[in-house]
Protein backbone atom coordinates (compact mmCIF):
# COMPACT_ATOMS: atom_id res chain seq x y z
CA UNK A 1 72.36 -9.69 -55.24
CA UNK A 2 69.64 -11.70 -57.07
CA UNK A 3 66.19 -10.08 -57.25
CA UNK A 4 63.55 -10.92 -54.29
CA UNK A 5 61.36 -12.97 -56.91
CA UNK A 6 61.03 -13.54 -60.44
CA UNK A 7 58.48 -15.30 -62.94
CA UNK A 8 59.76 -16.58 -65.92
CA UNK A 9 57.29 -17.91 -69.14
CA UNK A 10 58.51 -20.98 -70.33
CA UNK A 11 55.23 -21.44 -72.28
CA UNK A 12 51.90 -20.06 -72.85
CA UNK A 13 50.02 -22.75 -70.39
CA UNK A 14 52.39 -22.63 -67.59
CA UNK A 15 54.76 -20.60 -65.74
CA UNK A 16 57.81 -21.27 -63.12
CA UNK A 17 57.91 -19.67 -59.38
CA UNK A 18 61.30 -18.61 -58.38
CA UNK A 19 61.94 -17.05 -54.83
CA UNK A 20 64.90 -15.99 -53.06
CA UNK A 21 64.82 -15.68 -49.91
CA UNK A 22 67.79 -13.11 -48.26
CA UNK A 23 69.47 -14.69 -44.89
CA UNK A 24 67.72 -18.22 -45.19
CA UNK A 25 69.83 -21.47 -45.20
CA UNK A 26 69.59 -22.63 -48.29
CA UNK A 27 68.38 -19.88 -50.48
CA UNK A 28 71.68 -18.87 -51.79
CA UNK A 29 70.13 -19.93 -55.17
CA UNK A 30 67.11 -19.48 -56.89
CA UNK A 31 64.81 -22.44 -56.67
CA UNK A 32 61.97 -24.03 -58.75
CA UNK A 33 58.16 -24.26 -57.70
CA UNK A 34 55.84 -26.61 -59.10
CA UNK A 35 55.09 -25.42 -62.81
CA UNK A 36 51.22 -23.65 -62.46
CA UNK A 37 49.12 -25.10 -66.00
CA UNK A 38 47.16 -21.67 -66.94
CA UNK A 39 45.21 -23.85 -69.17
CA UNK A 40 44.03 -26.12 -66.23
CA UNK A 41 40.35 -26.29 -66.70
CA UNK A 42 39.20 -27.92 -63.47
CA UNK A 43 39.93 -24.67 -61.37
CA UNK A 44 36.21 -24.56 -60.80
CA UNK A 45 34.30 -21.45 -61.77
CA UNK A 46 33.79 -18.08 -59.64
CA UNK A 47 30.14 -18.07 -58.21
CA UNK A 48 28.03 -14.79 -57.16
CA UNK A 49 25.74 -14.68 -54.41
CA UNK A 50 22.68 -12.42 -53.83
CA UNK A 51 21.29 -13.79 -50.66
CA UNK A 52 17.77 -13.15 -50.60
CA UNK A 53 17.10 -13.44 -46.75
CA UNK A 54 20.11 -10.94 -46.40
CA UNK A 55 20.06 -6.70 -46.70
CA UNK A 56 19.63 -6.29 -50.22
CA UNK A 57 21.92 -4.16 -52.33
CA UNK A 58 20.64 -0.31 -52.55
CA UNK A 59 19.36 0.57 -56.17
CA UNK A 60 22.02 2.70 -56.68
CA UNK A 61 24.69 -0.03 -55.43
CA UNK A 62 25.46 -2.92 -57.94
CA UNK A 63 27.43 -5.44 -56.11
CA UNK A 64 26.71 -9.09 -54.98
CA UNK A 65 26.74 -10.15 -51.61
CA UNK A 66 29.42 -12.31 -52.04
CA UNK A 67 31.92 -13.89 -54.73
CA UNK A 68 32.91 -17.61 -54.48
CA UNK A 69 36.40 -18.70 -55.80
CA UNK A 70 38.55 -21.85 -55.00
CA UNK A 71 37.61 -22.40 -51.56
CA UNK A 72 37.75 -18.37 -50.97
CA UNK A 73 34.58 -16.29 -50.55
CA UNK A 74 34.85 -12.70 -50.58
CA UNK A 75 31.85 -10.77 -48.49
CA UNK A 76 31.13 -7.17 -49.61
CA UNK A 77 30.65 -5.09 -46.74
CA UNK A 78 27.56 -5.00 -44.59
CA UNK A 79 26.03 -1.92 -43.41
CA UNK A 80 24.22 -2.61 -40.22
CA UNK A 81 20.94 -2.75 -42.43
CA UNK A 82 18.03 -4.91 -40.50
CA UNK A 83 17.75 -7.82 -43.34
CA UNK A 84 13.78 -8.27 -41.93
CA UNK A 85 12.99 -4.41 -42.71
CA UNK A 86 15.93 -3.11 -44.90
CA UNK A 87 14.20 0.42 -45.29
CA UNK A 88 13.43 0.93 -41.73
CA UNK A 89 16.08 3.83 -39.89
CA UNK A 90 18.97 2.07 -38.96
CA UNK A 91 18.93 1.02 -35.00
CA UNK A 92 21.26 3.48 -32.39
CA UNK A 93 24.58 2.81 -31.46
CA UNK A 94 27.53 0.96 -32.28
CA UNK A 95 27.10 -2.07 -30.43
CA UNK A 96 23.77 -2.70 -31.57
CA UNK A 97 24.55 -1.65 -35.43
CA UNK A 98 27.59 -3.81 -34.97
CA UNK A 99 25.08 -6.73 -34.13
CA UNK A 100 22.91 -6.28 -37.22
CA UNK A 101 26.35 -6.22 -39.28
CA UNK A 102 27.26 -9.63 -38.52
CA UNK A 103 23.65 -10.68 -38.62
CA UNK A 104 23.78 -9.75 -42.18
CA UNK A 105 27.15 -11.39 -42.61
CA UNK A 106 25.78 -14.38 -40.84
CA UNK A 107 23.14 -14.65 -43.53
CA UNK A 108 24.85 -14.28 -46.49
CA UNK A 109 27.96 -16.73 -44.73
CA UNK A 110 25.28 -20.12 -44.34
CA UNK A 111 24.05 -19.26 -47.45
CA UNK A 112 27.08 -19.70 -49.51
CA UNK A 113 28.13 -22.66 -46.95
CA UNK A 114 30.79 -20.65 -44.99
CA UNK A 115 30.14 -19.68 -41.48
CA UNK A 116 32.62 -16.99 -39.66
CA UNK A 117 35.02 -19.46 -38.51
CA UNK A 118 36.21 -19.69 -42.31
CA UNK A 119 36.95 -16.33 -41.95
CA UNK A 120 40.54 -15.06 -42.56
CA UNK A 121 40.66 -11.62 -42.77
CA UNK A 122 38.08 -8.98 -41.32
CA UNK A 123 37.93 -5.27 -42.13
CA UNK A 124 35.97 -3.05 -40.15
CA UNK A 125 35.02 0.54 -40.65
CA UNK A 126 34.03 2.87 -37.61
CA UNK A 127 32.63 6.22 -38.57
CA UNK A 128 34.01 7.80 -35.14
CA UNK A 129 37.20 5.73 -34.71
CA UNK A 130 38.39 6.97 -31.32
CA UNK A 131 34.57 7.03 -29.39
CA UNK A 132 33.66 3.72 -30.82
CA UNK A 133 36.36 1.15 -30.96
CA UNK A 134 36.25 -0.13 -27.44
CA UNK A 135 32.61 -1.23 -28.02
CA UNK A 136 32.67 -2.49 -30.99
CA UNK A 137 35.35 -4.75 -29.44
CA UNK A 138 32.99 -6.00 -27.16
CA UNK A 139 30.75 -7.18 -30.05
CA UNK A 140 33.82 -8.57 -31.96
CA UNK A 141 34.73 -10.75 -29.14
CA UNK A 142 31.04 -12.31 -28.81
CA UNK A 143 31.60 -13.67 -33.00
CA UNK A 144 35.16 -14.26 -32.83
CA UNK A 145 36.53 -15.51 -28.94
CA UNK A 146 39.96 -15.14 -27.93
CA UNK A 147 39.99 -18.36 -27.07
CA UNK A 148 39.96 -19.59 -31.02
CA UNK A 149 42.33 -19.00 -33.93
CA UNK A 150 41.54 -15.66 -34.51
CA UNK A 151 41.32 -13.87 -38.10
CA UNK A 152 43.37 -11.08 -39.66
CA UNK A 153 41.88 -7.88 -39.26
CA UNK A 154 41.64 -4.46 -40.17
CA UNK A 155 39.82 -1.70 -38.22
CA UNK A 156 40.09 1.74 -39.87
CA UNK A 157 38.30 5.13 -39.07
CA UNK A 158 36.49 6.70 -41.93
CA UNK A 159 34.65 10.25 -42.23
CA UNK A 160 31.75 8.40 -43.59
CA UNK A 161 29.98 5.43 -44.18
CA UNK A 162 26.83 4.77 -46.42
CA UNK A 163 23.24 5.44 -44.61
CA UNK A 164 25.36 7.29 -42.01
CA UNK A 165 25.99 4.21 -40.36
CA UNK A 166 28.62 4.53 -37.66
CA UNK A 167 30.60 0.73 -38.87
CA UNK A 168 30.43 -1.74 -42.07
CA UNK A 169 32.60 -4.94 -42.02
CA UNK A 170 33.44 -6.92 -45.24
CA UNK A 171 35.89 -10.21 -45.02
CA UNK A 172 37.18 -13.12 -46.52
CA UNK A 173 36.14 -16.62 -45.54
CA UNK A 174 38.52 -19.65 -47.09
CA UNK A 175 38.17 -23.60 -46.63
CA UNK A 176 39.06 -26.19 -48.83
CA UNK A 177 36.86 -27.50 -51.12
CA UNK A 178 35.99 -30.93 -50.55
């Protein structure tokens, strides 16, 4: 049985794709993908954002807000941090710290040019998983409606989040550059 995928090196610059796939028509062989130039320098460069109307970064964090690469943006996760008053006590309850999460993720999304239907994957953390999920749902709905394509998503319960917030989210947006 040939192996599931393979990459061979035919040169420094460039490489060749193979895939099998098991129990499709037509993959009884190994086939060729479009060679990929390594070299290529018009893959345009990664960009960093710090969005200054956004929550800024704690002193002790170093991260940007987001990371820019070939039509992908990659949005480090957002405490529910009021962007107006970032050193003010965070605001009660997961519906409303939910809120001030995507208002922060809002921010940061115009700024680089995205907006949350770009996004494609969603990960949320809940602080108490089984007492909060239900309404955070309800704020999830009111940014992404069932109605549209929806994007991937994670939820996962954690024992503790920074500021002892009870959820952060973090995503990635895509859309092809122009």
């Amino acid at each position: 049985m040939p192996a599931p995928s393979r990459v061979s090196t035919p040169s420094a610059s460039s490489f060749t794709i193979q895939a099998w796939i098991p129990g499709c028509a037509g993959h009884d062989a190994v086939a060729p993908y479009e060679p990929i130039d390594l070299q290529d320098t018009r893959m345009p460069p990664k960009i960093h954002h710090v969005v200054p109307d956004a929550a800024p970064p704690p002193p002790s964090s170093l991260y940007s807000h987001a990371v820019e690469a070939n039509g992908f943006l990659y949005v480090t996760g957002q405490l529910p941090t009021d962007p107006d008053a970032p050193d003010a006590p965070l605001v009660e309850g997961v519906e409303a710290q939910a809120g001030m999460c995507f208002e922060n993720l809002r921010r940061i999304l115009a700024h680089a040019g995205y907006a949350l239907s770009d996004a494609m994957f969603v990960r949320i953390y809940l602080s108490d998983f089984e007492r909060d999920f239900a309404a955070f749902n309800g704020v999830y709905v009111r940014h992404f409606p069932q109605d549209q394509p929806l994007p991937s998503r994670t939820t996962v319960g954690v024992s503790a989040l920074g500021r002892k917030a009870l959820v952060e989210i973090d995503m990635v947006c895509f859309k092809a550059n122009d």
